[in-house]
PDB file of N, CA and C in Angstrom:
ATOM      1  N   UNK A   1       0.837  -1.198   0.000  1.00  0.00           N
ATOM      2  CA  UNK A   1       0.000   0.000   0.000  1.00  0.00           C
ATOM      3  C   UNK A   1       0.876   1.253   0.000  1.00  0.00           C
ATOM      4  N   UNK A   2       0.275   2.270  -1.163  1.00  0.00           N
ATOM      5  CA  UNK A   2       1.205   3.562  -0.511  1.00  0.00           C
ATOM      6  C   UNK A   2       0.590   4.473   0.105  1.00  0.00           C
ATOM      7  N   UNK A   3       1.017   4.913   1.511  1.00  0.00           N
ATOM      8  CA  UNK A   3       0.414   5.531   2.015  1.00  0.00           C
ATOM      9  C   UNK A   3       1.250   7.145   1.753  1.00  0.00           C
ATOM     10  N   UNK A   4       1.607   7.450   0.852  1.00  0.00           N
ATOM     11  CA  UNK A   4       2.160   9.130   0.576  1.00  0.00           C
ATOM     12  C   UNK A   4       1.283   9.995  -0.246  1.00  0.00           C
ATOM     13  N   UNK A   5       1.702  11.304  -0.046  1.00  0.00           N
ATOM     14  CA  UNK A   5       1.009  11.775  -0.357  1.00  0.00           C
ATOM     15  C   UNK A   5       1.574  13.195  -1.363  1.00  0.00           C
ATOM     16  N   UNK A   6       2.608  12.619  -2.416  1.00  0.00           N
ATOM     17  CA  UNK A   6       3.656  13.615  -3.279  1.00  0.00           C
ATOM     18  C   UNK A   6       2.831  14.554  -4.048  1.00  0.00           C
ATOM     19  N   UNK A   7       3.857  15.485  -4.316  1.00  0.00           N
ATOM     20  CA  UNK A   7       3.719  17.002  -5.021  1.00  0.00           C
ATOM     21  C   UNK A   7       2.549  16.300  -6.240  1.00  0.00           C
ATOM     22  N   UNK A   8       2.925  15.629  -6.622  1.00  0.00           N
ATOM     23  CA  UNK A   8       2.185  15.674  -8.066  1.00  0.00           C
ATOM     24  C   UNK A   8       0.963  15.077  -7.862  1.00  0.00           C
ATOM     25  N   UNK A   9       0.283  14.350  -6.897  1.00  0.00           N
ATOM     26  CA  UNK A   9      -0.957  14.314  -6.185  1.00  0.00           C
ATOM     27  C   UNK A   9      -2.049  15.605  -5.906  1.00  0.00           C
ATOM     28  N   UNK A  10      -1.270  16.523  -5.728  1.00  0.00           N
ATOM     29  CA  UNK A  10      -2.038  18.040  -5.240  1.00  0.00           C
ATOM     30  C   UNK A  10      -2.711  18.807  -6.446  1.00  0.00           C
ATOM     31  N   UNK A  11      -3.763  18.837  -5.970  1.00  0.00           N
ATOM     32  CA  UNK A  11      -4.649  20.309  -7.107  1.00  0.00           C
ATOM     33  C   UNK A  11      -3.917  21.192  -6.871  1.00  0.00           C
ATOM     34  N   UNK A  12      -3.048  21.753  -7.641  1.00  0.00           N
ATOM     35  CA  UNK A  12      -3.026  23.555  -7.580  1.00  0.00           C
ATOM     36  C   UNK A  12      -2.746  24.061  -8.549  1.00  0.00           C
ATOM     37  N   UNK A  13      -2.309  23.318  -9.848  1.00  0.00           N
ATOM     38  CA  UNK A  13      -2.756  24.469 -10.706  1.00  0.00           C
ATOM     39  C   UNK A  13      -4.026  25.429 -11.118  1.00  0.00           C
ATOM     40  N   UNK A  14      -3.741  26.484 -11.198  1.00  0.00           N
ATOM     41  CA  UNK A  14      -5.619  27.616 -11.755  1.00  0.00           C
ATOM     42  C   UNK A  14      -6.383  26.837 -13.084  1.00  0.00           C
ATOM     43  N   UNK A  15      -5.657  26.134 -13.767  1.00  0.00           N
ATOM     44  CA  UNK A  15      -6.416  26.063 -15.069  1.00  0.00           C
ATOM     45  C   UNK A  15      -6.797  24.466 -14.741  1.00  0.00           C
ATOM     46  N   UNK A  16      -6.600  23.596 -13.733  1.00  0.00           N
ATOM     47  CA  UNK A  16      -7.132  22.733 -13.033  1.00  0.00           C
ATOM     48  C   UNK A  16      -8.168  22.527 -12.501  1.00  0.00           C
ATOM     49  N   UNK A  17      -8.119  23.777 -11.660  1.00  0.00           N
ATOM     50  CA  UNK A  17      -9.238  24.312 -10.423  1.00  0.00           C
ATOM     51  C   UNK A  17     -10.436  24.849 -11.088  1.00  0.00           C
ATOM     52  N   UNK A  18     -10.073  25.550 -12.311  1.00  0.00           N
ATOM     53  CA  UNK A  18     -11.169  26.013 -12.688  1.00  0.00           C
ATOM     54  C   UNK A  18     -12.349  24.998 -13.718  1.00  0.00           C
ATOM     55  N   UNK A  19     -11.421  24.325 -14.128  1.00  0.00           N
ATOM     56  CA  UNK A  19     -11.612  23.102 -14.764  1.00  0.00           C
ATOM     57  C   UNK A  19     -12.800  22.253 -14.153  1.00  0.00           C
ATOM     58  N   UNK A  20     -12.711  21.682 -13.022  1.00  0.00           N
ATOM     59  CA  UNK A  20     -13.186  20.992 -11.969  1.00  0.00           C
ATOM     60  C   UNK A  20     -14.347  21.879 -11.335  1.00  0.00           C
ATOM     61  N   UNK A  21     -14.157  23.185 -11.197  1.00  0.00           N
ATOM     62  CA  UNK A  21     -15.476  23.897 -10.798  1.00  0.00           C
ATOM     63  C   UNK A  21     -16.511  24.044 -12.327  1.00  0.00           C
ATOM     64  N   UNK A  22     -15.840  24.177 -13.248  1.00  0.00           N
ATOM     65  CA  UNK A  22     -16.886  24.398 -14.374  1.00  0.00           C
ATOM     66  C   UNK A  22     -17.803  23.082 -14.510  1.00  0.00           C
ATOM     67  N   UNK A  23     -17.015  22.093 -14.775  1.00  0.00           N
ATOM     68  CA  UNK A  23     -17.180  20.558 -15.062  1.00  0.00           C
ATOM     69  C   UNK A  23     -17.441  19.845 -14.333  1.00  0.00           C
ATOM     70  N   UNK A  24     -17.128  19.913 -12.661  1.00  0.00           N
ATOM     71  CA  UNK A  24     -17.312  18.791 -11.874  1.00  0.00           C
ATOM     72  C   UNK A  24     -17.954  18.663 -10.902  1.00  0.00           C
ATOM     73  N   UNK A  25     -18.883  17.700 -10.713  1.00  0.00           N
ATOM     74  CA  UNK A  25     -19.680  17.435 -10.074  1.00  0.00           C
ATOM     75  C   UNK A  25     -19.746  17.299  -8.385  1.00  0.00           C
ATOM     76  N   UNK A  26     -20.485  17.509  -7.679  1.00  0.00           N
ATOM     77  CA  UNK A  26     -20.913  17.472  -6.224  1.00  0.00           C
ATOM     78  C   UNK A  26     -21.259  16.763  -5.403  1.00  0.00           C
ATOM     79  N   UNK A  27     -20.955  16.275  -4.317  1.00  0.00           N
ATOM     80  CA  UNK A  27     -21.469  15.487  -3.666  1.00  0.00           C
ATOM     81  C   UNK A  27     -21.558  15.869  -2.109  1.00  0.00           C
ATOM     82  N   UNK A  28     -22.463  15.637  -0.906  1.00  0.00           N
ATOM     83  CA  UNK A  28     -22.029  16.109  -0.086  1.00  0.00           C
ATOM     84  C   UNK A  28     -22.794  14.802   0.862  1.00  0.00           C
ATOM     85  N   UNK A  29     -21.689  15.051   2.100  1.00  0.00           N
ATOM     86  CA  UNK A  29     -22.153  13.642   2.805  1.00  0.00           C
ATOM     87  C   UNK A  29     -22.130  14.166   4.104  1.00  0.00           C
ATOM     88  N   UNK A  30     -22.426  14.483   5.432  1.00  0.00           N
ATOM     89  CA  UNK A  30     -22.524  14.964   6.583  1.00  0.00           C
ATOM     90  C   UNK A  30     -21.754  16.547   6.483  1.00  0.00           C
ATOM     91  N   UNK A  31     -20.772  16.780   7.059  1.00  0.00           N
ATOM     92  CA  UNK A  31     -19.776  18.051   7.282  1.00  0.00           C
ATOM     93  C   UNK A  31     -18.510  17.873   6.078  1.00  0.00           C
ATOM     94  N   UNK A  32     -18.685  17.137   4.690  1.00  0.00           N
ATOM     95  CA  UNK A  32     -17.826  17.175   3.555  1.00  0.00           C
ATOM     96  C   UNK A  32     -18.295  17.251   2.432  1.00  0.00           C
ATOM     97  N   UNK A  33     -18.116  17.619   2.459  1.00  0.00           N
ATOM     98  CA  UNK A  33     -18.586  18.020   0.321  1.00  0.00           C
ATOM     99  C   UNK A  33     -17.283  17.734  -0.820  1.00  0.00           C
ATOM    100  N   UNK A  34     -17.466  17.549  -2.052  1.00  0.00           N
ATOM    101  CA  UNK A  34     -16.514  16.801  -2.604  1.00  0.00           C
ATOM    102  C   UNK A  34     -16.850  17.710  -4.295  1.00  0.00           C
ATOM    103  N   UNK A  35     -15.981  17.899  -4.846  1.00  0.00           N
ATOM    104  CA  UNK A  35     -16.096  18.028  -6.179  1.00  0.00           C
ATOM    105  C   UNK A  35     -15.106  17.666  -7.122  1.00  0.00           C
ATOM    106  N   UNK A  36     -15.483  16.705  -7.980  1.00  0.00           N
ATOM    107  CA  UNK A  36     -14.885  15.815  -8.482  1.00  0.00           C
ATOM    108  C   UNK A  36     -15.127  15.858 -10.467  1.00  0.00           C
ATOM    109  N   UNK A  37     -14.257  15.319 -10.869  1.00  0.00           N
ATOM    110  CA  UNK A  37     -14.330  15.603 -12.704  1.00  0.00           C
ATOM    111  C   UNK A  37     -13.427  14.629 -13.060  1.00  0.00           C
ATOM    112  N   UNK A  38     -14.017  13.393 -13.828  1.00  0.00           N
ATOM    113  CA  UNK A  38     -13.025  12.137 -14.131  1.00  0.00           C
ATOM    114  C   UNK A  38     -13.565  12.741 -15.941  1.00  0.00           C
ATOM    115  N   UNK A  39     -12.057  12.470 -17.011  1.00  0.00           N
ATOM    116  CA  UNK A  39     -11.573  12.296 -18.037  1.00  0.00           C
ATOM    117  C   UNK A  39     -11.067  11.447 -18.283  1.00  0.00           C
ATOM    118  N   UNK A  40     -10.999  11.435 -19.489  1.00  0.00           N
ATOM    119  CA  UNK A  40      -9.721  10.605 -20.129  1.00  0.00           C
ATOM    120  C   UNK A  40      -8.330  11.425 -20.523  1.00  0.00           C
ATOM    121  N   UNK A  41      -8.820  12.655 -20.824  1.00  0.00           N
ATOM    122  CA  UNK A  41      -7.624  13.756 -21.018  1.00  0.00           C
ATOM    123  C   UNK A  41      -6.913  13.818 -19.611  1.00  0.00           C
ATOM    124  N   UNK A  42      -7.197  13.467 -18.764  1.00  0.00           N
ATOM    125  CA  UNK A  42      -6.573  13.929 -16.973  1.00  0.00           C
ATOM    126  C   UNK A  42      -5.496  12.788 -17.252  1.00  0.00           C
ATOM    127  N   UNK A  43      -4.217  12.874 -17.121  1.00  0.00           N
ATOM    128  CA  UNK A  43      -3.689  12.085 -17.183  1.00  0.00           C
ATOM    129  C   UNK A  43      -3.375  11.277 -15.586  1.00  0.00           C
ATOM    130  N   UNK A  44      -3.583  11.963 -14.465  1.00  0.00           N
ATOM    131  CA  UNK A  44      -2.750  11.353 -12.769  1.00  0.00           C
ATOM    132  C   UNK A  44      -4.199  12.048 -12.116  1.00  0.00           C
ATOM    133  N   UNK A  45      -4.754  11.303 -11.068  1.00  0.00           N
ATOM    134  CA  UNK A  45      -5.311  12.096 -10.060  1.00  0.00           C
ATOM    135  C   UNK A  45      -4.723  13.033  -9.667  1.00  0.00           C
ATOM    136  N   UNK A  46      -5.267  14.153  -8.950  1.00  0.00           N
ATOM    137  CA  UNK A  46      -4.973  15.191  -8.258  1.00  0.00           C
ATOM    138  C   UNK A  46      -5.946  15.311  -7.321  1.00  0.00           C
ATOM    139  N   UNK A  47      -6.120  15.753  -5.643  1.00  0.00           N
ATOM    140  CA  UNK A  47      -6.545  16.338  -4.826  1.00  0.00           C
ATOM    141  C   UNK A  47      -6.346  17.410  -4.818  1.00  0.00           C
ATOM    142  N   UNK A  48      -7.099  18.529  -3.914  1.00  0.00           N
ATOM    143  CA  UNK A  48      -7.101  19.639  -2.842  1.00  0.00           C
ATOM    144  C   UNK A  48      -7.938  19.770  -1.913  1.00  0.00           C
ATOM    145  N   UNK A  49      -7.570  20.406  -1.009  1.00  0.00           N
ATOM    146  CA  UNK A  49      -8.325  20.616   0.667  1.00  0.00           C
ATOM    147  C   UNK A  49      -8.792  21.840   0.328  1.00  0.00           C
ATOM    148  N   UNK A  50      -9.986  22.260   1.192  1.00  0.00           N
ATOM    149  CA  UNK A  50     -10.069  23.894   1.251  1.00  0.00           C
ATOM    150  C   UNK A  50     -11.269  23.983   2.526  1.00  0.00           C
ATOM    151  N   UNK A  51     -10.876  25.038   3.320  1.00  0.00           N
ATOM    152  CA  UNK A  51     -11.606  24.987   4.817  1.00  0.00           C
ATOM    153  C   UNK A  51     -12.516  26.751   4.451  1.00  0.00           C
ATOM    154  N   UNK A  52     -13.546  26.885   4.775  1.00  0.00           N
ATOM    155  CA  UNK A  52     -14.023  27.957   4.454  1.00  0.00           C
ATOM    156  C   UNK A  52     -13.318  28.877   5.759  1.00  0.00           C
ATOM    157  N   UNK A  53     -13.410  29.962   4.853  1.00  0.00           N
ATOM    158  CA  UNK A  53     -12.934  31.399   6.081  1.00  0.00           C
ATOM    159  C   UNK A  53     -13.942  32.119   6.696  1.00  0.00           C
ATOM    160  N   UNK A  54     -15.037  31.935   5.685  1.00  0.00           N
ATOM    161  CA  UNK A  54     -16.187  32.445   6.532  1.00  0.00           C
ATOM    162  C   UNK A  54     -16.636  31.667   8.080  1.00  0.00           C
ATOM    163  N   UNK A  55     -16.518  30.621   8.228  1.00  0.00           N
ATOM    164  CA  UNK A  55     -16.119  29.506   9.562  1.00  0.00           C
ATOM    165  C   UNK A  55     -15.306  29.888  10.640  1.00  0.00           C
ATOM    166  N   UNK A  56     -13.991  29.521   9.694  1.00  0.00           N
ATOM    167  CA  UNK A  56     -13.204  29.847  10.488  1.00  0.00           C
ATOM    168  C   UNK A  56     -12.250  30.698  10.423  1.00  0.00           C
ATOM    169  N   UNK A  57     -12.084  31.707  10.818  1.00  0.00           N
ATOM    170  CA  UNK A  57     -11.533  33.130  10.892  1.00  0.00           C
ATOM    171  C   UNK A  57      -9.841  32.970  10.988  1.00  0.00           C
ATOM    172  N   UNK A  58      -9.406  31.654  12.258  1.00  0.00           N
ATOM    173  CA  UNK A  58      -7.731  31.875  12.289  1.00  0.00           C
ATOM    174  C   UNK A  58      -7.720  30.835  10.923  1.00  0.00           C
ATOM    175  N   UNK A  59      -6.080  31.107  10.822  1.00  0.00           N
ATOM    176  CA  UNK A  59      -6.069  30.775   9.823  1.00  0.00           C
ATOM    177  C   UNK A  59      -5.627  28.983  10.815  1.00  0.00           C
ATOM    178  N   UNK A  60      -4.844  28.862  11.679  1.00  0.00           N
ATOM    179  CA  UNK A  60      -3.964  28.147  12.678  1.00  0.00           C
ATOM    180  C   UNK A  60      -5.540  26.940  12.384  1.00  0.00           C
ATOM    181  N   UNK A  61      -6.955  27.488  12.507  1.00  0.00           N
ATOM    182  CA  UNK A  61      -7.986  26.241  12.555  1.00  0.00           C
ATOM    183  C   UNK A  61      -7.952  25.767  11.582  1.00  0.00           C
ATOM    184  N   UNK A  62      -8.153  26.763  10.235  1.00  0.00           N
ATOM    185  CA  UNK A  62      -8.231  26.254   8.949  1.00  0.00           C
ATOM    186  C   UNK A  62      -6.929  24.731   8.633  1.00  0.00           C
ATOM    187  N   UNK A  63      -5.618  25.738   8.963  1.00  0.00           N
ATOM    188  CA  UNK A  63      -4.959  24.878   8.465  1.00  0.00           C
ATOM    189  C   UNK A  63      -5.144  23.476   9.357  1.00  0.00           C
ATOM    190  N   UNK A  64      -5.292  23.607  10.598  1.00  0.00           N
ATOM    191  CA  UNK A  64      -5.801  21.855  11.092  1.00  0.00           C
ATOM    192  C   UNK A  64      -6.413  21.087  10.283  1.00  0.00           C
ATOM    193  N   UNK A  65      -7.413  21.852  10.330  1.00  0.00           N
ATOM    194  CA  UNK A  65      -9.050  21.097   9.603  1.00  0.00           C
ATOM    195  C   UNK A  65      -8.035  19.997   8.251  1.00  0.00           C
ATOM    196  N   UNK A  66      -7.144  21.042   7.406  1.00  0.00           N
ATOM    197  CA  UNK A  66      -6.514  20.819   6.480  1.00  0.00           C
ATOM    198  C   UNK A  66      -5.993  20.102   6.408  1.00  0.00           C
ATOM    199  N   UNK A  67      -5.139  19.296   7.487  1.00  0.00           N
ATOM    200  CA  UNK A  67      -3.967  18.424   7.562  1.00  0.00           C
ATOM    201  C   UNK A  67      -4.909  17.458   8.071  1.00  0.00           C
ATOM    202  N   UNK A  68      -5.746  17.335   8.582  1.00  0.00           N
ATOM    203  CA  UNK A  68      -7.212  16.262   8.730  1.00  0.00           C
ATOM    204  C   UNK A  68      -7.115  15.753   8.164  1.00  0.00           C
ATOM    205  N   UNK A  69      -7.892  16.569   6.802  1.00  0.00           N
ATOM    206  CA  UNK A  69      -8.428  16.193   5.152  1.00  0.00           C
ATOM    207  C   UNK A  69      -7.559  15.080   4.806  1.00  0.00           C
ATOM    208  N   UNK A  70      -6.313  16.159   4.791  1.00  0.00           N
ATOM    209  CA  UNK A  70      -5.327  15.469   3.816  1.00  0.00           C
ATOM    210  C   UNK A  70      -5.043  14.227   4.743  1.00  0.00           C
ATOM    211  N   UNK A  71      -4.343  14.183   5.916  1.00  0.00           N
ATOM    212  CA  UNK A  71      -4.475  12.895   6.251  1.00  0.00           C
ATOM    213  C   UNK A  71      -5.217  11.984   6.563  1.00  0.00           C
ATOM    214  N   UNK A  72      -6.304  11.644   6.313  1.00  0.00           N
ATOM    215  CA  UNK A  72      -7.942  10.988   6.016  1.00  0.00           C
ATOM    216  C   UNK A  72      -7.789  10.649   4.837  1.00  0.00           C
ATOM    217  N   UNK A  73      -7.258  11.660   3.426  1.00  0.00           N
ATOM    218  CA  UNK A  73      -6.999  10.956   2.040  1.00  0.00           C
ATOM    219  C   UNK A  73      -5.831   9.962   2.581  1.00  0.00           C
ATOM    220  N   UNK A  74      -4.746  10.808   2.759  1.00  0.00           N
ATOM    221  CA  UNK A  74      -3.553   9.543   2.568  1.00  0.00           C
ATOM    222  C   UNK A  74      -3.862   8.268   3.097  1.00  0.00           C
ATOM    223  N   UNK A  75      -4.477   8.131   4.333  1.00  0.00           N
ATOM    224  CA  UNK A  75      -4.604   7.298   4.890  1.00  0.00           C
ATOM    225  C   UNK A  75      -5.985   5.745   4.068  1.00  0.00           C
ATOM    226  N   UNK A  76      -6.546   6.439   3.389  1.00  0.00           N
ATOM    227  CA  UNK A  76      -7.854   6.007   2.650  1.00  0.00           C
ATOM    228  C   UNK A  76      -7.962   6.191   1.230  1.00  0.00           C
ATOM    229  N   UNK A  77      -6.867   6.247   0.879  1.00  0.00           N
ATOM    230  CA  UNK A  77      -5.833   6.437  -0.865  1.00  0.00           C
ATOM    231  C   UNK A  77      -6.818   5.346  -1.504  1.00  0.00           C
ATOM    232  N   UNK A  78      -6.759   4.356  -1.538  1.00  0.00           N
ATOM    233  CA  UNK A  78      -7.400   3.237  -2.198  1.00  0.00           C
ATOM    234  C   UNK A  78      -8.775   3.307  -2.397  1.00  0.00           C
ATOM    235  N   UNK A  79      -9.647   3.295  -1.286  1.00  0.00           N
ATOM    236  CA  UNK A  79     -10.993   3.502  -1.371  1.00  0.00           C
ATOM    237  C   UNK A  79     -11.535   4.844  -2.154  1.00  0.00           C
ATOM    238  N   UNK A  80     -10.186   6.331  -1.654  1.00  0.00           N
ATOM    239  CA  UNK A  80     -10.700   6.693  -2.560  1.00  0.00           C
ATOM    240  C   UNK A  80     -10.742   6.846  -3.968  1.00  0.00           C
ATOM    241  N   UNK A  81     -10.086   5.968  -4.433  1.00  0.00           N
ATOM    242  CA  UNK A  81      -9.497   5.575  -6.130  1.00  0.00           C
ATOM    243  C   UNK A  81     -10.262   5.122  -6.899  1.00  0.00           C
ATOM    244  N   UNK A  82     -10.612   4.020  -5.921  1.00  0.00           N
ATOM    245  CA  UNK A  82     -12.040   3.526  -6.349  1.00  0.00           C
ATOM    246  C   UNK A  82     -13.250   3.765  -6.318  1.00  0.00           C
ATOM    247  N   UNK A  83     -13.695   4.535  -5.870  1.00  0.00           N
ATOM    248  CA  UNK A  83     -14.747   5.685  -6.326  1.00  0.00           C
ATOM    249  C   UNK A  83     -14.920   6.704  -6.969  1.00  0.00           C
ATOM    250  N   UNK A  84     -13.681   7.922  -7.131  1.00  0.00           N
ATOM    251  CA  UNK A  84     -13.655   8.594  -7.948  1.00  0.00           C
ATOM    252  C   UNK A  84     -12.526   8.270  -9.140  1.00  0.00           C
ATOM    253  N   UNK A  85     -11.419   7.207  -9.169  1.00  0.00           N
ATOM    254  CA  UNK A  85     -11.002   7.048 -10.456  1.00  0.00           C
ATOM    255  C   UNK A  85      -9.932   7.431 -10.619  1.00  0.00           C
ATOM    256  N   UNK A  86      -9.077   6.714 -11.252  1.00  0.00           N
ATOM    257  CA  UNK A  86      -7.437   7.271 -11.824  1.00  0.00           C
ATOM    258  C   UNK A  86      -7.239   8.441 -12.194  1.00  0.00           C
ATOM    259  N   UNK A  87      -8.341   8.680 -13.159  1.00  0.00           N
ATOM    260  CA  UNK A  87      -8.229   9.906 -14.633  1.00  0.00           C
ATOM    261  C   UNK A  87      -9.062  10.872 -13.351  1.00  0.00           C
ATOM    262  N   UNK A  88      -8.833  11.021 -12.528  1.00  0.00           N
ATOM    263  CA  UNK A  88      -9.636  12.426 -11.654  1.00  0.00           C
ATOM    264  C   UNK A  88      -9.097  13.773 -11.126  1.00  0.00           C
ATOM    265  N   UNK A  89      -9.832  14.631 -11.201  1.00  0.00           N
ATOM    266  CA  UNK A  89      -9.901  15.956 -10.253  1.00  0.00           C
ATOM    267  C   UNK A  89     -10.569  15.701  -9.279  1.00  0.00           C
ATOM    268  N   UNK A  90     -10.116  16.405  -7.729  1.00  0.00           N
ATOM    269  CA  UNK A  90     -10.969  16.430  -7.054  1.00  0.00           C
ATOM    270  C   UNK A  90     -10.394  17.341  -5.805  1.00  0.00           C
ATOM    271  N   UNK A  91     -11.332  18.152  -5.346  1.00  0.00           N
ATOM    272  CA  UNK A  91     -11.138  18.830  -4.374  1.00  0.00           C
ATOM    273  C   UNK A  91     -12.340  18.520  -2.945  1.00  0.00           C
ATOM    274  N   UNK A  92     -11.670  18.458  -1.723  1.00  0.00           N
ATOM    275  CA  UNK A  92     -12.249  18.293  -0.425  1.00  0.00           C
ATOM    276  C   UNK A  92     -12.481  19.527   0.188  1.00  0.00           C
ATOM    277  N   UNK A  93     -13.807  19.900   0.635  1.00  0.00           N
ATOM    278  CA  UNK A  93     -14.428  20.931   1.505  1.00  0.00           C
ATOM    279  C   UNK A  93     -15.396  20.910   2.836  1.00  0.00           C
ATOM    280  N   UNK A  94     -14.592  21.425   4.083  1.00  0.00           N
ATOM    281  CA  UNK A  94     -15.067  20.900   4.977  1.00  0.00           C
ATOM    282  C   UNK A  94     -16.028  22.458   5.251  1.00  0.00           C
ATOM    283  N   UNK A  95     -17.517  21.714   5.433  1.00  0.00           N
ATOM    284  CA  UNK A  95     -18.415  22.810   5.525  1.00  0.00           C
ATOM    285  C   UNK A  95     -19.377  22.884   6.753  1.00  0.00           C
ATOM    286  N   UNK A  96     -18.398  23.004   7.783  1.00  0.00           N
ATOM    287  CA  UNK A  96     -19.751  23.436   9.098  1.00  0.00           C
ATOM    288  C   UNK A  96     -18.631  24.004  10.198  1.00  0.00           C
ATOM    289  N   UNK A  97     -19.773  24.893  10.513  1.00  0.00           N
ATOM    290  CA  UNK A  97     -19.229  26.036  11.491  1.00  0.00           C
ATOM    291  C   UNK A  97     -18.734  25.262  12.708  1.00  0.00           C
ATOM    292  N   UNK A  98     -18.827  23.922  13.170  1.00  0.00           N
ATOM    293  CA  UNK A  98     -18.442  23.417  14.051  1.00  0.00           C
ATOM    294  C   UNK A  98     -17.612  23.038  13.633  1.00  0.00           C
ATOM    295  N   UNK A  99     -16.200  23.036  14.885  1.00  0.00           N
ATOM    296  CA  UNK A  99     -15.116  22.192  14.535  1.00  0.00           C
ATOM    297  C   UNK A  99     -14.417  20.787  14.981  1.00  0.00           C
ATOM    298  N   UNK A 100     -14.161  20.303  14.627  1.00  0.00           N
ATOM    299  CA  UNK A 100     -13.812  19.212  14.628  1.00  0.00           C
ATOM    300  C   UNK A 100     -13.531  18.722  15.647  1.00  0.00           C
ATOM    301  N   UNK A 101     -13.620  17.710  16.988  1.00  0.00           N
ATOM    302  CA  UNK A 101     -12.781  17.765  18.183  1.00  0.00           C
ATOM    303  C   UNK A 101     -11.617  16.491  17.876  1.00  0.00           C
ATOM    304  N   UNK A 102     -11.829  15.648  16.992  1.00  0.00           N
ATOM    305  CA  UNK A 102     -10.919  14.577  16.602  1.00  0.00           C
ATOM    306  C   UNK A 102     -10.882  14.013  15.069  1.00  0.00           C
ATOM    307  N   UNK A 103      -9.475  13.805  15.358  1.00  0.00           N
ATOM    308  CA  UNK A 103      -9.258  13.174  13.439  1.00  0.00           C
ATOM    309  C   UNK A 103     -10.335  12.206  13.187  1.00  0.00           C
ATOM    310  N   UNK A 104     -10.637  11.245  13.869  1.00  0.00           N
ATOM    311  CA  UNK A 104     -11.818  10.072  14.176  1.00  0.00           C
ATOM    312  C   UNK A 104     -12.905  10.711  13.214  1.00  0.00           C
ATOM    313  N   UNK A 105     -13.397  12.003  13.589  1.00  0.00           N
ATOM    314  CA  UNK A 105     -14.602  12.407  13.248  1.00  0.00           C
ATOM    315  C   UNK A 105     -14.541  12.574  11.730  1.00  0.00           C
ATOM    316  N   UNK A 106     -13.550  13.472  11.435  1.00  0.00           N
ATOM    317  CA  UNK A 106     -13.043  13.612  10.160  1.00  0.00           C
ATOM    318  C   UNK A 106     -13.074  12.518   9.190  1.00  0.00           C
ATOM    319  N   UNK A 107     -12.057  11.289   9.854  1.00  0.00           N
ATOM    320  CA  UNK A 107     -11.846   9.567   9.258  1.00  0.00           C
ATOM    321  C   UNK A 107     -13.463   9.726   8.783  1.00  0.00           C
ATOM    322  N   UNK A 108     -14.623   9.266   9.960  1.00  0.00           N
ATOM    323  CA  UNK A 108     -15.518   8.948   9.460  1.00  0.00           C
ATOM    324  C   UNK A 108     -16.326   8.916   8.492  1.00  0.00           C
ATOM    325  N   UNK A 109     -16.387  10.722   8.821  1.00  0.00           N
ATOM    326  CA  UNK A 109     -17.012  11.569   7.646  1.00  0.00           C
ATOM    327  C   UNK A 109     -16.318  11.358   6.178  1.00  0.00           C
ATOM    328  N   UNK A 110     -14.919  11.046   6.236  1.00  0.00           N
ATOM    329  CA  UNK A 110     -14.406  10.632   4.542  1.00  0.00           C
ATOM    330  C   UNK A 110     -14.760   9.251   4.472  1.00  0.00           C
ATOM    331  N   UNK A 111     -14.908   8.697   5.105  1.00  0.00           N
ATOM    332  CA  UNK A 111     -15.342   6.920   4.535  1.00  0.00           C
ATOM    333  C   UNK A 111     -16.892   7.118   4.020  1.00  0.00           C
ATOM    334  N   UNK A 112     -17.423   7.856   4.855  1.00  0.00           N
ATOM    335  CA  UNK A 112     -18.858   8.144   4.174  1.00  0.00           C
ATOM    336  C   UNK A 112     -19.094   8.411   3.272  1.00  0.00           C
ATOM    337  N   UNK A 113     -18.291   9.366   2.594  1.00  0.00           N
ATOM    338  CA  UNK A 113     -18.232  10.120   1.552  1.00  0.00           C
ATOM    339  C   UNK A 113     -17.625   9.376   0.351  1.00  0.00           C
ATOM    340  N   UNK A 114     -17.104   8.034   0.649  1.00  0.00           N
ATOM    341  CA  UNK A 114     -16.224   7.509  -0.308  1.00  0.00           C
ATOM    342  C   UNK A 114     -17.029   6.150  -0.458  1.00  0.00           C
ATOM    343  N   UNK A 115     -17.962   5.942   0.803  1.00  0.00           N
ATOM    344  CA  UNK A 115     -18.672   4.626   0.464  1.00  0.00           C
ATOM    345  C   UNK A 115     -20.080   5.023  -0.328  1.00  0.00           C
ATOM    346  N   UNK A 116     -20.594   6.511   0.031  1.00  0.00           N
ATOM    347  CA  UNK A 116     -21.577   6.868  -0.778  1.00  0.00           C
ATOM    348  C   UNK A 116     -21.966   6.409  -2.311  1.00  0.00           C
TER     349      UNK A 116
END
């Protein structure tokens, strides 16, 4: 199993991002929402995290919430492959004014979202 999580895994190019918001579709499962865009032109998956600011104001929460996300993907790499797909975009959004008190909660909420 690989559990890493390298540079070339990450959403961040703009002409990516925008890509995936024009084109890609929604899903939302308790406190995660997901937007996702499988091709054949995509050559590698890519992820991104994103924590709203309207929520949460420091940035110190956001970035938690963030390293959650991301470690909930790394950790659940497979399952999520197999639901959204090799050839994918996809970005993770954690959407409720409450925050998180444990990674646990987080774990959950992405298995949900991936067994959906």
């Amino acid at each position: 199993m690989n559990f890493k999580y390298p540079r070339e895994e990450k959403l961040k190019q703009k002409k990516d991002i925008s890509l995936l918001f024009e084109k890609g579709k929604w899903q939302t499962c308790g406190h995660l929402r997901i937007i996702s865009y499988s091709a054949e032109e995509i050559s590698q998956y890519k992820v991104g995290v994103s924590v709203s600011k309207r929520y949460f104001k420091k940035a110190v929460e956001r970035n938690r919430i963030k390293r959650l996300l991301r470690e909930s993907y790394r950790l659940h790499k497979n399952a999520f492959l197999e639901k959204f797909g090799e050839n994918s975009l996809s970005m993770l959004f954690y959407i409720s004014p409450e925050k998180p008190n444990h990674f646990e909660d987080i774990e959950i909420e992405f298995l949900k979202l991936v067994k959906k």
